[in-house]
Protein backbone atom coordinates (compact mmCIF):
# COMPACT_ATOMS: atom_id res chain seq x y z
CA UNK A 1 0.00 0.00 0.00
CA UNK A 2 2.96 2.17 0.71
CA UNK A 3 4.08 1.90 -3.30
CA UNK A 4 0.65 2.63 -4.42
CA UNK A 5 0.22 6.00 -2.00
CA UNK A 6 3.45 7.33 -2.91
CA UNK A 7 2.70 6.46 -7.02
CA UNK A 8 -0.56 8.62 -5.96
CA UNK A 9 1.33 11.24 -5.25
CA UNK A 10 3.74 11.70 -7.66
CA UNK A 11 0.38 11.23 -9.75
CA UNK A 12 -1.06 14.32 -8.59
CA UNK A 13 2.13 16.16 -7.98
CA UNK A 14 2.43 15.26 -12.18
CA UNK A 15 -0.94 16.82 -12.99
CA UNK A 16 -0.62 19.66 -10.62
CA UNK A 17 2.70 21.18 -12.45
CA UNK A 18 1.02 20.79 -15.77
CA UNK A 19 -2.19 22.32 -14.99
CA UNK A 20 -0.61 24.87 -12.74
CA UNK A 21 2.92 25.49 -13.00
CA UNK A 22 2.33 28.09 -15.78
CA UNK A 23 -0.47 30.74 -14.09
CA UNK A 24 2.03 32.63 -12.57
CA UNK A 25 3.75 33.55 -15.75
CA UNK A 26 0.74 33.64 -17.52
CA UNK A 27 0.51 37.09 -18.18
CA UNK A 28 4.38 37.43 -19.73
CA UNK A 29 3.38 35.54 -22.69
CA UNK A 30 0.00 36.70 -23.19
CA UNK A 31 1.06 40.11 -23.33
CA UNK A 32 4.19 39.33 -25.25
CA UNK A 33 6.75 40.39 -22.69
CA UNK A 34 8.08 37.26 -22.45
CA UNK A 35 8.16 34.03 -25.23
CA UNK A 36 6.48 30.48 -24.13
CA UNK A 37 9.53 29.14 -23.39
CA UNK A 38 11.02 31.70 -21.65
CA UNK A 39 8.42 32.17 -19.61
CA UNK A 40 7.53 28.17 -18.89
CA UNK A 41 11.66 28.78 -17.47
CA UNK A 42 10.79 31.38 -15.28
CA UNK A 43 8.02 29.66 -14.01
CA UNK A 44 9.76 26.44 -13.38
CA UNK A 45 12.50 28.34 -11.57
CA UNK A 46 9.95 29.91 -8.96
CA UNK A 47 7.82 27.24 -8.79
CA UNK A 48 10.37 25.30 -7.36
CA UNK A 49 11.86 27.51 -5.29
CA UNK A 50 8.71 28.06 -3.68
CA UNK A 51 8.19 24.66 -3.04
CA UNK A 52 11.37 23.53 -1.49
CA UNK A 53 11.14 26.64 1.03
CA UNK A 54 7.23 25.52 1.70
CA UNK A 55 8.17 23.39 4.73
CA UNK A 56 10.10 26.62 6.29
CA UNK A 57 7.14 29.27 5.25
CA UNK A 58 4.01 27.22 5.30
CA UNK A 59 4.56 24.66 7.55
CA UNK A 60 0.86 24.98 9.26
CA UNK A 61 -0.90 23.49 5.98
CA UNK A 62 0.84 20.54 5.92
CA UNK A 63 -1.57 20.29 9.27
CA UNK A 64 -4.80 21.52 7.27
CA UNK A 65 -4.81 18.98 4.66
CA UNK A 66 -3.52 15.86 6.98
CA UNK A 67 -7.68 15.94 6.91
CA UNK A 68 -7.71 16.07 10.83
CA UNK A 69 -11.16 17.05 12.30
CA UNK A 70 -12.64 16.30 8.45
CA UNK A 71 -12.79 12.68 9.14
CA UNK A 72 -11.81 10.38 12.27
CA UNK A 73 -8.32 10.33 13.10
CA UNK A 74 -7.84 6.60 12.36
CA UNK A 75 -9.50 7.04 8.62
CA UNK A 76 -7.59 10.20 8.29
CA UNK A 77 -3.91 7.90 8.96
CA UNK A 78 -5.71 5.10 6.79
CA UNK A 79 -3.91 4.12 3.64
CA UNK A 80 -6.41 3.35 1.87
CA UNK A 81 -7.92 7.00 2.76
CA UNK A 82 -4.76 8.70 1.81
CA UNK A 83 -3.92 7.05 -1.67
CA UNK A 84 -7.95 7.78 -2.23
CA UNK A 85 -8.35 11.11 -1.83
CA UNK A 86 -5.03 12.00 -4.20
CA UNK A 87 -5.96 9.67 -7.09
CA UNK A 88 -9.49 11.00 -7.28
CA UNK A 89 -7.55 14.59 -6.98
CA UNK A 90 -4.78 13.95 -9.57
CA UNK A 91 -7.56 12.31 -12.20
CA UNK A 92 -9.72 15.50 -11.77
CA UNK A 93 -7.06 17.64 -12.58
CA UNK A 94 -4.95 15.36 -15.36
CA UNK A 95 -8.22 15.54 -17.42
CA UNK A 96 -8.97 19.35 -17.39
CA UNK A 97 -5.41 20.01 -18.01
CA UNK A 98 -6.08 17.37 -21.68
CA UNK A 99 -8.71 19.96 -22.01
CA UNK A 100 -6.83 23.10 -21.23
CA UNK A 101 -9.05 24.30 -18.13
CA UNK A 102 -7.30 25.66 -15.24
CA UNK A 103 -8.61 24.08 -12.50
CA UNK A 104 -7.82 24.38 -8.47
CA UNK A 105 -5.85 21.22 -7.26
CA UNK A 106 -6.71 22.31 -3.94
CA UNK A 107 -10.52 22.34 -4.92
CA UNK A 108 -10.01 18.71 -6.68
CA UNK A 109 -7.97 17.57 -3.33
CA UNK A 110 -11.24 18.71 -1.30
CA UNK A 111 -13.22 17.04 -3.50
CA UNK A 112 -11.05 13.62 -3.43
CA UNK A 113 -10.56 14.10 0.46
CA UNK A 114 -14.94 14.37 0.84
CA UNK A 115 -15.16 11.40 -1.53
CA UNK A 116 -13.17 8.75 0.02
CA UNK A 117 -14.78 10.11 3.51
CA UNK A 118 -18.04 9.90 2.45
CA UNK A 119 -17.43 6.24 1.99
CA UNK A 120 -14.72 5.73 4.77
CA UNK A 121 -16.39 7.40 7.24
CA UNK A 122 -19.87 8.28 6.27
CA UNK A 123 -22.27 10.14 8.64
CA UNK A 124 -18.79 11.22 10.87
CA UNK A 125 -17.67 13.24 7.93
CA UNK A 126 -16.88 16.23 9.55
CA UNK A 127 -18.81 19.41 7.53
CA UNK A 128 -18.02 22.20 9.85
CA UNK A 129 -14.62 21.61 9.02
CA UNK A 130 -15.05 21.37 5.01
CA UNK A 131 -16.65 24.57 5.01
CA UNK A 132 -14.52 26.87 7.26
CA UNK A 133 -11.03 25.29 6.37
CA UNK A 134 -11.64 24.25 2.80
CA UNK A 135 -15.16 25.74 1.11
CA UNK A 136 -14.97 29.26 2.08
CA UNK A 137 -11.11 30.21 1.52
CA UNK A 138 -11.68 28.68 -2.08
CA UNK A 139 -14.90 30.69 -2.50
CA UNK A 140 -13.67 33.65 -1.62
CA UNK A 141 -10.25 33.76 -3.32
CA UNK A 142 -11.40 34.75 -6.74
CA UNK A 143 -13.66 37.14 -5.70
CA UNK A 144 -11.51 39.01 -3.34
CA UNK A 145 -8.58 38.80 -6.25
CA UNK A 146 -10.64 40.09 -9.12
CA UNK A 147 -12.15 42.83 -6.55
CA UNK A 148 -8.70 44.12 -5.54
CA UNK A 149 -7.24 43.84 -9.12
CA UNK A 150 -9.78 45.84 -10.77
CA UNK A 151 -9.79 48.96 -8.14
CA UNK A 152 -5.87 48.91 -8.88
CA UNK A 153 -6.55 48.85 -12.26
CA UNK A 154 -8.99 51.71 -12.80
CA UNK A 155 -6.53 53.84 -10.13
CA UNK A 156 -3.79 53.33 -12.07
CA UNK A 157 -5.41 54.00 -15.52
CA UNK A 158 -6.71 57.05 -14.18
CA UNK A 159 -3.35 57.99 -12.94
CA UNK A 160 -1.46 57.35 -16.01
CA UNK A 161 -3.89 59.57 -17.91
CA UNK A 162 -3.48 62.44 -15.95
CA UNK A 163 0.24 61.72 -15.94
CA UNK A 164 1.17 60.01 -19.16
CA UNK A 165 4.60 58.46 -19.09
CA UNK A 166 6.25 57.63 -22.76
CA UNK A 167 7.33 54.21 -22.88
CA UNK A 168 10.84 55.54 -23.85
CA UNK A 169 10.95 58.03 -20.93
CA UNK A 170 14.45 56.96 -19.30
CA UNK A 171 16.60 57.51 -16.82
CA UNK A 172 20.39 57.41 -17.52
CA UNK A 173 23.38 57.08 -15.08
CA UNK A 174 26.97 57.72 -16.59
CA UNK A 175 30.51 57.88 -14.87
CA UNK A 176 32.74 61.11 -15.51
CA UNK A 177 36.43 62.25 -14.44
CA UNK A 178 36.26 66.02 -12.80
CA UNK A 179 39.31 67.32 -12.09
CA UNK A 180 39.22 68.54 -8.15
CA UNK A 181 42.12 71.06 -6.54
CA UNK A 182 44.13 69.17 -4.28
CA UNK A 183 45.90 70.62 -1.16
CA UNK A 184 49.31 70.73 -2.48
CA UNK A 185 47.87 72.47 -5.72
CA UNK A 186 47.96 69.91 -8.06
CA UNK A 187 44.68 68.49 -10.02
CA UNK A 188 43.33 65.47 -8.70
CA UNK A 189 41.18 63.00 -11.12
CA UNK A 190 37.66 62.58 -8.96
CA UNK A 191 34.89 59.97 -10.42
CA UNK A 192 31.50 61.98 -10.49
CA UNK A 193 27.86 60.24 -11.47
CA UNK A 194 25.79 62.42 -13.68
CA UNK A 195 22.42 61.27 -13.45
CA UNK A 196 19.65 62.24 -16.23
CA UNK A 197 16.17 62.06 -17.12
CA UNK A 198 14.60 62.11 -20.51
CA UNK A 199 14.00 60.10 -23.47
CA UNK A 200 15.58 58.15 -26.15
CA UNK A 201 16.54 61.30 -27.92
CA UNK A 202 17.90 63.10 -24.66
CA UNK A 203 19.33 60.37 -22.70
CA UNK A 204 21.35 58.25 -25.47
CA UNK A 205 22.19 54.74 -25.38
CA UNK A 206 25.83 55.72 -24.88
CA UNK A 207 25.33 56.45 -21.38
CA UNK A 208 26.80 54.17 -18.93
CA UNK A 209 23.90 52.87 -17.91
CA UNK A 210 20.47 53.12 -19.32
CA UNK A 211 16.90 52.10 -18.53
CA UNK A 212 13.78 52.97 -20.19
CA UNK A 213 10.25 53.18 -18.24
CA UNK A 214 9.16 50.51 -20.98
CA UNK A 215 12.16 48.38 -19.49
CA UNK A 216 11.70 48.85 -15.63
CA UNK A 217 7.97 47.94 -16.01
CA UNK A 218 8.93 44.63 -18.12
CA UNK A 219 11.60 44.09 -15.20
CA UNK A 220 8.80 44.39 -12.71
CA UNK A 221 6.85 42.59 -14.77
CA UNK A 222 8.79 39.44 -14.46
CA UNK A 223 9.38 40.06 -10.50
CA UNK A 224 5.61 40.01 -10.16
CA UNK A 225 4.96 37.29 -12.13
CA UNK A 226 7.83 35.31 -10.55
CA UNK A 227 6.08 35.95 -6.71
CA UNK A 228 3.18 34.16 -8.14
CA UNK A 229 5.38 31.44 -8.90
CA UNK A 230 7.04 31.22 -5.80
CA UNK A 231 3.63 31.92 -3.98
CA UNK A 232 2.17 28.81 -6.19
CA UNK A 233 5.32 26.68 -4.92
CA UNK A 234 5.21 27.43 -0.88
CA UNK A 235 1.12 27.16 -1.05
CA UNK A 236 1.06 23.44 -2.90
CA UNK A 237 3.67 21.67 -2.06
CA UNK A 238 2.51 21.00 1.46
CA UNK A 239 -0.58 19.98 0.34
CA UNK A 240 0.59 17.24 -1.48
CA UNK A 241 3.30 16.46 1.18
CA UNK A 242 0.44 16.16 3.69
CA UNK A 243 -1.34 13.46 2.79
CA UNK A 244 1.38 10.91 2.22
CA UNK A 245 3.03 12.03 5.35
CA UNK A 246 -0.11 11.19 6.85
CA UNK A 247 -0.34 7.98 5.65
CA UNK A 248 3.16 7.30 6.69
CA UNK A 249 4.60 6.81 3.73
CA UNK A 250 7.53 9.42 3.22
CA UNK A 251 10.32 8.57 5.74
CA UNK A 252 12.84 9.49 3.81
CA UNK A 253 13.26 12.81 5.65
CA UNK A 254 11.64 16.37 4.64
CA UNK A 255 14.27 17.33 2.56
CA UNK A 256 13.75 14.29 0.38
CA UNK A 257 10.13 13.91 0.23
CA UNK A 258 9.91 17.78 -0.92
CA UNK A 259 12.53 17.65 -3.24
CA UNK A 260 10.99 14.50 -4.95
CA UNK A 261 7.46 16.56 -5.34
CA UNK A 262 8.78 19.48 -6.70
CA UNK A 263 10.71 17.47 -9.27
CA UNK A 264 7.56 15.81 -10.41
CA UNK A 265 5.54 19.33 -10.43
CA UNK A 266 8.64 20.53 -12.23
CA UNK A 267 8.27 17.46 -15.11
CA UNK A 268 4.43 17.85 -15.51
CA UNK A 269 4.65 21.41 -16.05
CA UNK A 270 7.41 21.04 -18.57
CA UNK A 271 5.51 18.39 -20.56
CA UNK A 272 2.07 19.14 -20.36
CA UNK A 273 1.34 23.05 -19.44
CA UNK A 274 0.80 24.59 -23.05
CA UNK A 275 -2.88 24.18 -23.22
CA UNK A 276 -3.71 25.81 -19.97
CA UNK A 277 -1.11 28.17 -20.88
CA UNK A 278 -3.45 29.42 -23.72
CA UNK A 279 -6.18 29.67 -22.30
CA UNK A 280 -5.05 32.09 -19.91
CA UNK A 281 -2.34 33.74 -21.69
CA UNK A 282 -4.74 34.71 -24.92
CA UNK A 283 -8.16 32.96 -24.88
CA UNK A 284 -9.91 34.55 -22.10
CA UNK A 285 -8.37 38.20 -21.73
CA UNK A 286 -6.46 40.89 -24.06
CA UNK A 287 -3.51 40.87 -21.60
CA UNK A 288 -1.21 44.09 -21.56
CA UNK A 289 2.18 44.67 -19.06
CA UNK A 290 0.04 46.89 -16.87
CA UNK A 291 -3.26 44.24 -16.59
CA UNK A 292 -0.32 41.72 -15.98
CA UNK A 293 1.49 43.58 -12.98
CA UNK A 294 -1.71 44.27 -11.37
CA UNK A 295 -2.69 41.03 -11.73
CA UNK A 296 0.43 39.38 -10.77
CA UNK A 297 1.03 41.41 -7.99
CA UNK A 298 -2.49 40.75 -6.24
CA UNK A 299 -2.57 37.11 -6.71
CA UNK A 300 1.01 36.38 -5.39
CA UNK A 301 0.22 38.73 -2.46
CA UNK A 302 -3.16 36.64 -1.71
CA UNK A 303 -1.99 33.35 -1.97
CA UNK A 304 1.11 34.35 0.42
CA UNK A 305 -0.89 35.72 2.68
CA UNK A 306 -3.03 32.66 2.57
CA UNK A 307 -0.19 30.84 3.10
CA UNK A 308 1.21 32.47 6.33
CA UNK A 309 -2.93 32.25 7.98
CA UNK A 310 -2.86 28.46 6.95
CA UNK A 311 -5.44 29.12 4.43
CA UNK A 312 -5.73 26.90 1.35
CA UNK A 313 -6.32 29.23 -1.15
CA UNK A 314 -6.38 28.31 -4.83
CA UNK A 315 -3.78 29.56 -6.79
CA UNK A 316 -5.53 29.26 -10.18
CA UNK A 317 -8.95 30.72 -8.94
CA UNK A 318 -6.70 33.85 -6.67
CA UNK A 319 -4.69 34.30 -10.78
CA UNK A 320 -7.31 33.25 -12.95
CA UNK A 321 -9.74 35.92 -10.75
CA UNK A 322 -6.94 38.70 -10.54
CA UNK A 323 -7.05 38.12 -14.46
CA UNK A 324 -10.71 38.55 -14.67
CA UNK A 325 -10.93 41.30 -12.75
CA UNK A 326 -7.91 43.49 -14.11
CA UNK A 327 -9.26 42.76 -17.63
CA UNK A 328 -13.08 43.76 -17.01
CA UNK A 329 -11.72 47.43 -15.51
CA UNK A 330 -10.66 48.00 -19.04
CA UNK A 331 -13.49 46.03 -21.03
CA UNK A 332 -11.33 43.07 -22.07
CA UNK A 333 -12.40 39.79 -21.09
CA UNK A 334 -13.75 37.03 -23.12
CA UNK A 335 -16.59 36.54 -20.73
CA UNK A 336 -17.71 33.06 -23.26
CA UNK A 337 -13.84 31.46 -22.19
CA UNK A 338 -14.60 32.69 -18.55
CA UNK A 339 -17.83 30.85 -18.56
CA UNK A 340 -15.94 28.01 -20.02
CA UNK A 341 -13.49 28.05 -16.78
CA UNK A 342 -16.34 28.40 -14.02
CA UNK A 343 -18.10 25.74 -15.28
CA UNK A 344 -14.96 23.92 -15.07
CA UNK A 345 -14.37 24.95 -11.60
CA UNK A 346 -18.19 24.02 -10.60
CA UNK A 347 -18.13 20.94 -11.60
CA UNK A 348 -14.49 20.09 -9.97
CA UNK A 349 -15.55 19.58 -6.56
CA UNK A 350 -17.94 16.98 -7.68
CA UNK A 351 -15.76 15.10 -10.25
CA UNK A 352 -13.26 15.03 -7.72
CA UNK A 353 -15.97 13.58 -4.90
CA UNK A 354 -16.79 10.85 -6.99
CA UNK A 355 -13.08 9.68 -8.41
CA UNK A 356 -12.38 9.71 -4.61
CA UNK A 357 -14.99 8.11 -3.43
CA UNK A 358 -14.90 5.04 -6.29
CA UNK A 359 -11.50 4.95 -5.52
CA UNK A 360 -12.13 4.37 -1.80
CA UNK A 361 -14.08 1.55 -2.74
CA UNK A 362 -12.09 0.10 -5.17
CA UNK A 363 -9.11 -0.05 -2.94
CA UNK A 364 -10.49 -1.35 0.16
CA UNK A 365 -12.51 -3.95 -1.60
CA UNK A 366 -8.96 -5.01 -3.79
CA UNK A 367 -7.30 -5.14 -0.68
């Protein structure tokens, strides 16, 4: 049972890099800052850093989705629970990702932890627990995310209007030699930094050093889409850690078990994150660097936040509704692809209830 909890695992560690891996970086190839490749890189690179730090930042929901107080404490440690409630997880998510949906692995893990307690544990299924530590942090997320992205948004359009910046507007920093009057007399070669403002015409590319306001916002661009990746990283990686430390069936230290998850998120997103990638890069909003900084920004601050309170936010619903939101403060969302991804969301909890409860029955009565 040990083999088939940790293959369950790796299963839905698999499916959750290629359906998620890529929604922090989302936004640098939608709005062209960034190619695919470049920016499946940066995501992979943040993603795991994220995740190998998760133990140190998030240790406290490791404890939330262990699935104490959800179900009995001797189902929760069960085997058969564990390897359940992750297969009916990873199978949820490994077939929206075929269909390019973005969907919330912590939403599918709910679902697959409800499912294999409804038939584990029946009538002591715990539902004041499912709805304050599960339900209402992953109802809330997008709502909050696309509410705080699109005040930013129409704030800073307004701003930028009444104080236009040119997207070649720079700032230039260039070392020169000024002779200074030493005491005996004699000249004496000082260094001096002349700074300037201007544009491309005023501030020439012969300067020592040179940056545009087009070039600091793609800079910040890629910070802010990086903290979503990191964010991503330190809020799932204890989620799948949980369970099969729960079970009992990582003891090959923390270090280990977290570095062998993060691989495996790592390979899935590699391999299989392009269709979800389009669909939130160019299918469902007109993405520009502003839309994506606002965006960016809110999410990763969310779903760290969420991380710290031992919340289990969902990354894709905190981006996907940061998206939304930043997109429908300047008229530009494909509301028919949006409809497209809440239905998919909808329908994830109970997908994921029944995978976990067949497999629940499946394994017990095999064993």
């Amino acid at each position: 049972m040990t083999t088939v909890i940790l293959l369950a695992m790796l299963f839905l560690a698999f499916a959750n890099g290629a359906n998620d891996n890529f929604k922090g970086v989302a936004t640098l190839y939608g709005s062209g800052t960034a190619s695919f490749r470049i920016a499946l890189g940066w995501a992979t690179l943040t993603t795991a850093a994220g995740a190998m730090l998760a133990p140190i930042i998030a240790p406290g929901l490791i404890g939330v989705f262990k699935a104490k107080g959800l179900v009995p404490n001797e189902i929760a440690a069960s085997p058969e629970f564990m390897a359940s409630a992750m297969l009916g997880a990873a199978a949820t998510v490994a077939t929206a990702t075929r269909f390019g949906l973005p969907v919330s692995t912590t939403h599918a893990l709910t679902g697959g932890l409800v499912g294999a307690g409804l038939v584990g544990a029946g009538s002591a299924l715990n539902l004041d627990v499912l709805g304050k530590a599960f339900v209402l942090p992953l109802l809330a997320g997008p709502f909050v995310a696309a509410i705080i992205a699109a005040i930013v948004t129409v704030v800073a359009t307004a701003f930028t209007r009444r104080a236009p910046v040119r997207a070649d507007a720079c700032v230039c920093v260039d070392a020169t030699i000024a002779p200074q009057p030493a005491l005996a007399g004699a000249a004496l070669a000082v260094p001096a930094l002349a700074v300037t403002t201007g544009n491309a015409a005023t501030c020439p590319p012969t300067a020592g050093a040179r940056v545009t306001a087009r070039q600091a916002l793609d800079g910040f661009h890629f910070l802010s889409a990086g903290a979503v990746g990191f964010a991503r990283g330190v809020n799932d990686a204890p989620k799948l850690l949980a369970l099969g430390m729960a079970a009992g069936a990582l003891g090959g230290g923390a270090t280990a078990s977290v570095a062998v998850v993060t691989a495996t998120m790592v390979v899935g997103g590699l391999l299989f994150s392009r269709r979800v990638a389009e669909t939130l890069s160019t299918k469902m909003s007109h993405i520009e660097v502003g839309t994506g900084v606002v965006a960016n920004t809110t999410a990763a601050t969310l779903v760290i936040l969420g991380s710290l309170f031992k919340l289990p936010l969902s990354t894709t619903h905190v981006t996907t509704g940061a998206i939304v939101g930043s997109g429908a403060a300047r008229g530009q969302v494909a509301w028919r692809v949006f409809g497209q991804v809440a239905l998919a969301w909808i329908t994830t909890l109970p997908v994921a209830v029944a995978f976990g409860a067949a497999g629940y029955a499946v394994i017990t009565h095999v064993r």
